[in-house]
N, C-alpha and C. Protein backbone atom coordinates (compact mmCIF):
# COMPACT_ATOMS: atom_id res chain seq x y z
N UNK A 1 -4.73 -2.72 -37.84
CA UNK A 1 -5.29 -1.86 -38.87
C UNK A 1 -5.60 -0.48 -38.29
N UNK A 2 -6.36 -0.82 -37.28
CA UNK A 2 -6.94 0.75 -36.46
C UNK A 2 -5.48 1.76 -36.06
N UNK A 3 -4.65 0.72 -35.76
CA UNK A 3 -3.10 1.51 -35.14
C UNK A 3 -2.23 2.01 -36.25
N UNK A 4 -2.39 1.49 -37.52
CA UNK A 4 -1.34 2.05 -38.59
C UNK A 4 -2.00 2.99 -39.17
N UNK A 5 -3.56 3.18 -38.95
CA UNK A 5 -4.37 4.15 -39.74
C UNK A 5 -4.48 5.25 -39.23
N UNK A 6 -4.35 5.00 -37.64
CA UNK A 6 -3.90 6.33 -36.65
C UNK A 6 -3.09 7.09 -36.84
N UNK A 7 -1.97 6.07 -36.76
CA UNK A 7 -0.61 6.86 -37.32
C UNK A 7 -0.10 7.70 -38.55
N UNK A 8 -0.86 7.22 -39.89
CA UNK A 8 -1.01 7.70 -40.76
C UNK A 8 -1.93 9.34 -40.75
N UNK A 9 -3.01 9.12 -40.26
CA UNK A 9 -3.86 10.03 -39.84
C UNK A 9 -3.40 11.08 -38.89
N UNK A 10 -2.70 10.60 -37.86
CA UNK A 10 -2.22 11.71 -36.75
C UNK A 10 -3.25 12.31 -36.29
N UNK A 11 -4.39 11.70 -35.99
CA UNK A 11 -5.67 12.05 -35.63
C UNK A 11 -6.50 12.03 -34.37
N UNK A 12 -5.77 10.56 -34.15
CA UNK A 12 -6.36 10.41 -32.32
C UNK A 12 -7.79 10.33 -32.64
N UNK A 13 -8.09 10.39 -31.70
CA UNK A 13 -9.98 10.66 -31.44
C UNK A 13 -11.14 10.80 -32.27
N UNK A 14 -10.30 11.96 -33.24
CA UNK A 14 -10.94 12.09 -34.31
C UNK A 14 -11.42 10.97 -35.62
N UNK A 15 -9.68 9.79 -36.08
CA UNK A 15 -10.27 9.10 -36.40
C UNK A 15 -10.97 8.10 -35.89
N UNK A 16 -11.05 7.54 -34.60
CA UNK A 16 -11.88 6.50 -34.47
C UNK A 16 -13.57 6.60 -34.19
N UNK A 17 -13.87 8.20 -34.10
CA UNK A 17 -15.27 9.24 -34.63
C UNK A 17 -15.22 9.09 -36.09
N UNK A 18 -14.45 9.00 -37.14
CA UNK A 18 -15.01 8.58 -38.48
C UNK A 18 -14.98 6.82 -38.85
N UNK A 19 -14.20 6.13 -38.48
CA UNK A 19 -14.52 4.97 -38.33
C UNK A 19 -15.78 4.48 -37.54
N UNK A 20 -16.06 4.76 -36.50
CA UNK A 20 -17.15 4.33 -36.22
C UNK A 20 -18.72 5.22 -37.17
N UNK A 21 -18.45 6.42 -37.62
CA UNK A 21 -19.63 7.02 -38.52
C UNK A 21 -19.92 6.68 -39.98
N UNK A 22 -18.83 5.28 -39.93
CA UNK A 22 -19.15 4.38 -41.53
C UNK A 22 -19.28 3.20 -41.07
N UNK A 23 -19.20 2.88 -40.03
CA UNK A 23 -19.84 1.32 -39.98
C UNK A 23 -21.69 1.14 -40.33
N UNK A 24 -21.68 0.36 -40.36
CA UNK A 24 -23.14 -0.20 -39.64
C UNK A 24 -23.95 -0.55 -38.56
N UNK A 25 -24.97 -0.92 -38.85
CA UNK A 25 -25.19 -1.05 -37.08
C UNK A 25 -24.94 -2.40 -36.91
N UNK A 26 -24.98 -3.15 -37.35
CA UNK A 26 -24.40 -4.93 -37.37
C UNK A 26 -22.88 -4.69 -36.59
N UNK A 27 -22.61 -4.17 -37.57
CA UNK A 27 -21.07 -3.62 -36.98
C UNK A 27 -20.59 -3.54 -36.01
N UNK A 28 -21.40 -2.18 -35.77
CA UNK A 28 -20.89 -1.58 -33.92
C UNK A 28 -21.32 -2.93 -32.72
N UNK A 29 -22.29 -3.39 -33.42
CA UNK A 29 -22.95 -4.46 -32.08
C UNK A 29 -21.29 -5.73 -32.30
N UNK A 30 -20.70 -6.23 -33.31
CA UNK A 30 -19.60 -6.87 -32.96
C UNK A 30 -18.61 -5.81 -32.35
N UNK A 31 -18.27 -4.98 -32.18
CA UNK A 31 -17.27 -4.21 -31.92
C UNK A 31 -17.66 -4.68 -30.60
N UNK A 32 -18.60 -4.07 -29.73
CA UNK A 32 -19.06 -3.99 -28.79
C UNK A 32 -18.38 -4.89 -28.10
N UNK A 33 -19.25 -6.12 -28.57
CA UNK A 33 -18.85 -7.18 -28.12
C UNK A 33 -17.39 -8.30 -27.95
N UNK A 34 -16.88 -7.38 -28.83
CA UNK A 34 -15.28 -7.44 -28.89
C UNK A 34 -15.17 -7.16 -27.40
N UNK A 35 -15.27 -5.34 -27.41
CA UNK A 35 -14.43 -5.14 -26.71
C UNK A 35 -15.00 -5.02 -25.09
N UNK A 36 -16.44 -5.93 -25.03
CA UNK A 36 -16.76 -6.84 -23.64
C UNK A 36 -15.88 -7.83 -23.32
N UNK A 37 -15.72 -8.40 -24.28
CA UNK A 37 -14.92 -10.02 -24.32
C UNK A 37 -13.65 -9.36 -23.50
N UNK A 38 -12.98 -8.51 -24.33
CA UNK A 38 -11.67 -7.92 -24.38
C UNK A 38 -11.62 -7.71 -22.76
N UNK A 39 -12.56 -7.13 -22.13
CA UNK A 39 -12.17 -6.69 -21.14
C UNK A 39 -12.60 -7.91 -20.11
N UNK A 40 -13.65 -8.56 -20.16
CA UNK A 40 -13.45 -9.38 -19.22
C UNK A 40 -12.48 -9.92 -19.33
N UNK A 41 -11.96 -10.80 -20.09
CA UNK A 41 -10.32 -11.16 -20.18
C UNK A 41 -8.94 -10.71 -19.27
N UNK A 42 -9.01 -9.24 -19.77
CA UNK A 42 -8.25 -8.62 -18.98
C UNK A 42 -8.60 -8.65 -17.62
N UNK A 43 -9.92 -8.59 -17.23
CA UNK A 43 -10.20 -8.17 -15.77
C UNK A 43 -9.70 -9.76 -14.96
N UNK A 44 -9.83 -10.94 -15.94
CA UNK A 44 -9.16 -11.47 -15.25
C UNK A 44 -8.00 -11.86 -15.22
N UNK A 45 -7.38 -11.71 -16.41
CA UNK A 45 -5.87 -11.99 -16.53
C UNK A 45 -5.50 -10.68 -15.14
N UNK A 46 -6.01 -9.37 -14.97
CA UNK A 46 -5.58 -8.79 -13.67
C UNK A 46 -5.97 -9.68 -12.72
N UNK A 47 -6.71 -10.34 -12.15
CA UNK A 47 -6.76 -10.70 -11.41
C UNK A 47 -6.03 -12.10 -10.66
N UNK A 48 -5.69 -12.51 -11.74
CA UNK A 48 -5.19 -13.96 -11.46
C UNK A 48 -3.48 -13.35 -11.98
N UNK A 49 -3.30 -12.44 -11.89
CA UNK A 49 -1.69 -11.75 -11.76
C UNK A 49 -1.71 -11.01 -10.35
N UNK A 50 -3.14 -10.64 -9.66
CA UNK A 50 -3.11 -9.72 -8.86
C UNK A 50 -2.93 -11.10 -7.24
N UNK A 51 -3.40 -12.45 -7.99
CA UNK A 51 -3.20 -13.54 -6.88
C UNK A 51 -1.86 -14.14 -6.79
N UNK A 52 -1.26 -13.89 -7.92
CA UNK A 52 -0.13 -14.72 -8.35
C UNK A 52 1.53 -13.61 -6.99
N UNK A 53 0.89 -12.20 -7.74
CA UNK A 53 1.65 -10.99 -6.79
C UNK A 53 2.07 -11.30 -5.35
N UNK A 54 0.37 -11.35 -5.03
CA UNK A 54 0.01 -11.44 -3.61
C UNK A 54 0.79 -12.93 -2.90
N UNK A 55 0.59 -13.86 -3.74
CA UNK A 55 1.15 -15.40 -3.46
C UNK A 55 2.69 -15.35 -3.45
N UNK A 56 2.99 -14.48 -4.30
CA UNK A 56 4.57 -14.46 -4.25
C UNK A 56 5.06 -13.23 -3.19
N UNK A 57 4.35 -12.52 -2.90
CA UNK A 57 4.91 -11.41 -1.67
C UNK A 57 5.52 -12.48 -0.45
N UNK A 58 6.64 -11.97 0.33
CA UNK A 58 7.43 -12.76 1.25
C UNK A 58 6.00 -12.04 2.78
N UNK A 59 6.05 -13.16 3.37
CA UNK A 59 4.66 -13.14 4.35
C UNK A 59 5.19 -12.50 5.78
N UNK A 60 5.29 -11.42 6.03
CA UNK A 60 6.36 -10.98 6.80
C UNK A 60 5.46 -10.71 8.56
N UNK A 61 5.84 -11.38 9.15
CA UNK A 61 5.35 -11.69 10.53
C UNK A 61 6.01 -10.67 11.39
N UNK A 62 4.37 -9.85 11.80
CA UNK A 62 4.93 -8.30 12.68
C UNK A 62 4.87 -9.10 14.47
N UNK A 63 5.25 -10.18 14.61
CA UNK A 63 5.19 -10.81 16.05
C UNK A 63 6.75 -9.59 16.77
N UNK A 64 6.44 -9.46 17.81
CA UNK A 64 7.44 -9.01 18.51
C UNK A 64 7.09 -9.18 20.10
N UNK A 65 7.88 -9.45 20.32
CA UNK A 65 7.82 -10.55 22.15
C UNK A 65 8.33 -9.35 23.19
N UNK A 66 8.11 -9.58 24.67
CA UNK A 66 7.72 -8.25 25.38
C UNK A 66 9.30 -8.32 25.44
N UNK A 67 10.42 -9.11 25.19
CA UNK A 67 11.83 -8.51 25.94
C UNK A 67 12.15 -7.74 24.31
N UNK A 68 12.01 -8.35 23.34
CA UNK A 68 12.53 -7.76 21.91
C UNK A 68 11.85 -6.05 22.12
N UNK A 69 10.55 -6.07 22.60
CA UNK A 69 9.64 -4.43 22.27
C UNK A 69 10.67 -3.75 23.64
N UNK A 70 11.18 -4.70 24.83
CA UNK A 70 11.91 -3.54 26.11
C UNK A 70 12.95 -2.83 25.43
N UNK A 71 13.69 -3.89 24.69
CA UNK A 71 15.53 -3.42 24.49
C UNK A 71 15.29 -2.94 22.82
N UNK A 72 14.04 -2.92 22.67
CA UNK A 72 13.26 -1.96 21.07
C UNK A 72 13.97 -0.35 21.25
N UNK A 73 14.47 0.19 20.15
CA UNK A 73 15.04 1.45 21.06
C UNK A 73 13.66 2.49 20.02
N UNK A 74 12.79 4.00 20.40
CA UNK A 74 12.13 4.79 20.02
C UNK A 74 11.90 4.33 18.48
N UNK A 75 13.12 4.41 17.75
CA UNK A 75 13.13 4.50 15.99
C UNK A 75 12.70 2.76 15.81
N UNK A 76 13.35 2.50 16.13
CA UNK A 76 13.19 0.61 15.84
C UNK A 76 11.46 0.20 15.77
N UNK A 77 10.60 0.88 17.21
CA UNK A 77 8.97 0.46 17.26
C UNK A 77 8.41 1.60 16.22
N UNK A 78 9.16 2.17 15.63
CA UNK A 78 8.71 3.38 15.10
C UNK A 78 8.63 2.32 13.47
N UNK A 79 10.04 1.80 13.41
CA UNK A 79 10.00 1.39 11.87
C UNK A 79 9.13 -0.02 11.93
N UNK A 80 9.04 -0.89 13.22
CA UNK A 80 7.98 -1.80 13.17
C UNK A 80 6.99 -1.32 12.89
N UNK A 81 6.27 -0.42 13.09
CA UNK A 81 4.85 0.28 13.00
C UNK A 81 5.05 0.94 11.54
N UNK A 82 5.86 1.03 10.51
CA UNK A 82 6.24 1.52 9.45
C UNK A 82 5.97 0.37 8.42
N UNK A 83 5.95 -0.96 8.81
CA UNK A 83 6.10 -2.20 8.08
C UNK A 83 5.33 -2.42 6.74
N UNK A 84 4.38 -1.83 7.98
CA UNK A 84 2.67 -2.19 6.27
C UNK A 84 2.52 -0.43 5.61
N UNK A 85 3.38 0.71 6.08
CA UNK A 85 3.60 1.84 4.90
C UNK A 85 3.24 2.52 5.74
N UNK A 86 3.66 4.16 5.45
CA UNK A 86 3.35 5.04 5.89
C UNK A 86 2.25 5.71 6.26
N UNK A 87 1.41 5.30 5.80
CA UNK A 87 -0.52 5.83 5.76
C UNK A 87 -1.08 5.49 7.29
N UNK A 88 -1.90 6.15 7.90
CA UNK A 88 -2.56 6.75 8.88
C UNK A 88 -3.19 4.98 9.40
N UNK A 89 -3.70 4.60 8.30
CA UNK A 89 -4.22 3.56 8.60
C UNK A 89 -3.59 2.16 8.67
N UNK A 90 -2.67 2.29 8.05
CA UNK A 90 -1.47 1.01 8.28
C UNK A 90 -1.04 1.07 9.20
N UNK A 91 -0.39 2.19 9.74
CA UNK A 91 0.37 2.12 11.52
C UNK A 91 -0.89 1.50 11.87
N UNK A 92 -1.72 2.01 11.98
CA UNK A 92 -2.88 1.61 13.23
C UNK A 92 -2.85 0.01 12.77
N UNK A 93 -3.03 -0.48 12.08
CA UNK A 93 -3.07 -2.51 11.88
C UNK A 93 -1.71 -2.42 12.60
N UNK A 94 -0.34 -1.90 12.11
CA UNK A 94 0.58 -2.49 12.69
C UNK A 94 0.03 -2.48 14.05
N UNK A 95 -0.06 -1.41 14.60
CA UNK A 95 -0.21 -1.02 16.23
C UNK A 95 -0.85 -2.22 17.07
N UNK A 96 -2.29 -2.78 16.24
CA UNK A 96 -2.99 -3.44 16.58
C UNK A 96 -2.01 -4.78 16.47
N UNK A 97 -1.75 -5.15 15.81
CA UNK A 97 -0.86 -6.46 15.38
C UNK A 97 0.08 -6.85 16.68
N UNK A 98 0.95 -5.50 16.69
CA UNK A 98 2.19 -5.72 17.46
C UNK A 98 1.14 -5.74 19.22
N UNK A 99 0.29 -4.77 19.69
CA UNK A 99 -0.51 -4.50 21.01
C UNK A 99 -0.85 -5.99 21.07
N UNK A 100 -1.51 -6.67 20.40
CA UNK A 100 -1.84 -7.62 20.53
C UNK A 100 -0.84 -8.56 21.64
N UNK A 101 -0.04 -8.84 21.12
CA UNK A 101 1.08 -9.27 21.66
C UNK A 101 1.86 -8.57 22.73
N UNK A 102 1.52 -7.49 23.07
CA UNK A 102 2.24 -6.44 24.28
C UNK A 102 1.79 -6.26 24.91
N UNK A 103 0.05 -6.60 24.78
CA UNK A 103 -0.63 -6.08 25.61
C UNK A 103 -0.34 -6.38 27.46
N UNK A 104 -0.52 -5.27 28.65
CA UNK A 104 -0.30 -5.86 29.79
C UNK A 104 -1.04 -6.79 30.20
N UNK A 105 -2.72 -7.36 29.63
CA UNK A 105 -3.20 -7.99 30.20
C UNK A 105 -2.82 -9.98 29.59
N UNK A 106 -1.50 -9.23 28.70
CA UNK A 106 -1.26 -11.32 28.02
C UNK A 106 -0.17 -11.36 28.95
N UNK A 107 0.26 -10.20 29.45
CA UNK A 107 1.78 -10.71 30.35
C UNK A 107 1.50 -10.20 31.89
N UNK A 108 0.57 -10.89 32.33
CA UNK A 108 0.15 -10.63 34.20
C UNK A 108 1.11 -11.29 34.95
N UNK A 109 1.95 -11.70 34.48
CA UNK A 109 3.56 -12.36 35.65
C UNK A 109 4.41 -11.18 35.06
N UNK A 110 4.39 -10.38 34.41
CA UNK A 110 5.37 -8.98 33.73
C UNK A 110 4.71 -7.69 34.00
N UNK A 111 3.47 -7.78 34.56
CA UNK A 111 2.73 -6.32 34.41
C UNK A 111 3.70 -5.25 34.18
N UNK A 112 4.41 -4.93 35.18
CA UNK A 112 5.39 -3.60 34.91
C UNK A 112 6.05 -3.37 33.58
N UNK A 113 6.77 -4.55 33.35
CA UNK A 113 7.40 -4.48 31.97
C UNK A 113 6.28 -4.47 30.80
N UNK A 114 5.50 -5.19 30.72
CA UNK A 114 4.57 -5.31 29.98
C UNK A 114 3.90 -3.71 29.91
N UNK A 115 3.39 -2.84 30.82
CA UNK A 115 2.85 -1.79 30.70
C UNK A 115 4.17 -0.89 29.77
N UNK A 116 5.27 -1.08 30.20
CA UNK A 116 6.57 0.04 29.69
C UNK A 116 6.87 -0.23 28.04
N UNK A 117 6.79 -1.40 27.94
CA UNK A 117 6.28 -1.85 26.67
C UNK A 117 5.69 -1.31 25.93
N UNK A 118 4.13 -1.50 25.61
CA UNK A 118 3.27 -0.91 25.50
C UNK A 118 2.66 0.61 25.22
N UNK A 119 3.35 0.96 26.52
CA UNK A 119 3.34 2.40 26.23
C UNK A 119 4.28 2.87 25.40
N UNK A 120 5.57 2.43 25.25
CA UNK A 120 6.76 3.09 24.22
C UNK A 120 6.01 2.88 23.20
N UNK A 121 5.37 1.34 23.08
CA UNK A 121 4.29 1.43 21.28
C UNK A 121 3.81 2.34 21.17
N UNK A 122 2.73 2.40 21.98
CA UNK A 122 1.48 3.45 22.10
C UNK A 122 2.21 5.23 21.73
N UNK A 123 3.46 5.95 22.09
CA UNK A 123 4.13 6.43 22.18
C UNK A 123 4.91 6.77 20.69
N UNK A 124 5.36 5.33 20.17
CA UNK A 124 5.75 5.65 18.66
C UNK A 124 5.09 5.97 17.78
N UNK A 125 3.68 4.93 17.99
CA UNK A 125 2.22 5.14 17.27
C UNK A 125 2.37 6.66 17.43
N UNK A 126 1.88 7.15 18.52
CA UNK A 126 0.88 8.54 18.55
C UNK A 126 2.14 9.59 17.87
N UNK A 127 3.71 9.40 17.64
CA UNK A 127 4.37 10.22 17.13
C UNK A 127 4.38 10.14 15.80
N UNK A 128 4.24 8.83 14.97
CA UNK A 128 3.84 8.55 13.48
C UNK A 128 2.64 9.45 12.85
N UNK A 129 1.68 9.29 13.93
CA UNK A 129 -0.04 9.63 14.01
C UNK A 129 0.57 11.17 13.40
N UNK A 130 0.89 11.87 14.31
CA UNK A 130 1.17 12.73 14.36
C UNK A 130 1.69 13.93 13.34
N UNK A 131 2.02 12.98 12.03
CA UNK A 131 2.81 13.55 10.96
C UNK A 131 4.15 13.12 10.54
N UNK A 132 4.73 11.84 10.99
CA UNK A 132 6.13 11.28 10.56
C UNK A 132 6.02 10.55 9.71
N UNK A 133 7.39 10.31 9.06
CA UNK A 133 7.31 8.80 8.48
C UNK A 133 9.10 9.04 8.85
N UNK A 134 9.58 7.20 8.30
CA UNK A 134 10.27 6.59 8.66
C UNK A 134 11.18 7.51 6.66
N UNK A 135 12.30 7.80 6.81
CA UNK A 135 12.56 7.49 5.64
C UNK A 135 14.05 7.03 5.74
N UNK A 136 14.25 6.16 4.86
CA UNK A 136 15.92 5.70 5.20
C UNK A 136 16.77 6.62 4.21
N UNK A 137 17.75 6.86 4.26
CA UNK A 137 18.72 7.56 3.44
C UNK A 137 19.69 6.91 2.56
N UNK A 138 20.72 6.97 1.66
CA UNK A 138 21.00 6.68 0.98
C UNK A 138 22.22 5.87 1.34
N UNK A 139 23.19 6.71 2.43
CA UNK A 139 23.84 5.72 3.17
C UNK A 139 23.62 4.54 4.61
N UNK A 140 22.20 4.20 4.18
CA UNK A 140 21.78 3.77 5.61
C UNK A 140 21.47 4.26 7.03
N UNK A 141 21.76 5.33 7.13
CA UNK A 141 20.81 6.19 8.47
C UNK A 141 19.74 6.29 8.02
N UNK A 142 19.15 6.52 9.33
CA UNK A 142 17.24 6.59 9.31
C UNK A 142 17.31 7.95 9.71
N UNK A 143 16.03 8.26 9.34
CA UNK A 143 15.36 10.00 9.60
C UNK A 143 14.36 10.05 9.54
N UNK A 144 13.80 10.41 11.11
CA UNK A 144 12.24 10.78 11.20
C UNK A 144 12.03 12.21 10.42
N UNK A 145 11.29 12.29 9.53
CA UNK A 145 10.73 13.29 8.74
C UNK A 145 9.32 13.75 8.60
N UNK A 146 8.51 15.01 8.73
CA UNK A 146 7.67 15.04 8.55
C UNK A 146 6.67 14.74 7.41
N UNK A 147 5.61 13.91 7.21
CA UNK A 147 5.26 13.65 5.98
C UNK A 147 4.93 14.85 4.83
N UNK A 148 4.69 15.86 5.09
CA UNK A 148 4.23 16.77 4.92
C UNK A 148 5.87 17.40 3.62
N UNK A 149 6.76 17.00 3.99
CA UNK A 149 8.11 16.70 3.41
C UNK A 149 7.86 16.10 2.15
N UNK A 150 7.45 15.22 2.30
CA UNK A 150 7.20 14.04 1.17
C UNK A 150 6.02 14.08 0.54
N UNK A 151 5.05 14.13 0.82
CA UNK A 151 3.85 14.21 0.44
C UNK A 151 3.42 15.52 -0.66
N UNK A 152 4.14 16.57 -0.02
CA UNK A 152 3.66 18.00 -0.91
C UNK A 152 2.67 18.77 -0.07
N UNK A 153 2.31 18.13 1.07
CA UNK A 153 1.08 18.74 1.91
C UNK A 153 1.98 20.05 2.43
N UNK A 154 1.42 21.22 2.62
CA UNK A 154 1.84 21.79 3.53
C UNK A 154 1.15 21.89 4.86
N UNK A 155 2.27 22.15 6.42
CA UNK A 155 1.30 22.48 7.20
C UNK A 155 0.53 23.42 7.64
């Protein structure tokens, strides 16, 4: 009713300011309460779509082992650290995720390798940090780009 009377009206805003200035007050208190109902509803139909999303996302395991991070070439730890998105604060979980696992003090029979490791992370990190992102192109090459590109920021 409210939607065909709009349309008729071509009014917007205006009519639902004269509809509500002929009700009653009985009235407005069901409206109200409509449109409480209405929304808790929704808040959870979002929510139990927002579990359903999350349940169906593929669970993607940032493990990477100290010989996979050696023969890792610059762009490769760059796009691991790219995994969870471009934002300042996602590298850093990746960083943490992948360090975890690189760290020199889990591989004390590798120290050397384990430190060279590590640091190439530490290394891709601080060049991401820095203002990059990962973007792929249309025929499959990669291109480090400044975000500042993409974003609209200037520097």
């Amino acid at each position: 009713v409210f939607e065909a009377k709009e349309k008729d009206r071509n009014a917007g805003y205006a009519f639902y300011q004269d509809v509500i200035s002929q009700l009653k007050v009985g009235s407005i208190v069901v409206i109200v309460d409509v449109l409480h109902r209405s929304k808790v509803y929704l808040d959870e139909l979002y929510e139990a779509l927002a579990a359903q999303i999350e349940a169906d996302r593929p669970k993607e395991s940032t493990s990477i082992s100290l010989d996979s991070a050696l023969a890792a070439s610059y762009v490769e730890l760059q796009a691991l650290l790219l995994e969870g998105g471009p934002s300042h604060a996602a590298i850093e979980r990746q960083f943490r995720k992948c360090s975890l696992r690189l760290h020199p003090d889990k591989h004390a029979d590798r120290l050397e390798e384990a430190q060279r490791a590590f640091n190439s992370l530490q290394e891709a990190k601080e060049a991401l940090i820095r203002g990059h992102e990962l973007v792929k192109q249309e025929d499959g090459s990669v291109l480090i780009a400044p975000l500042s590109v993409h974003s609209g920021i200037s520097e």
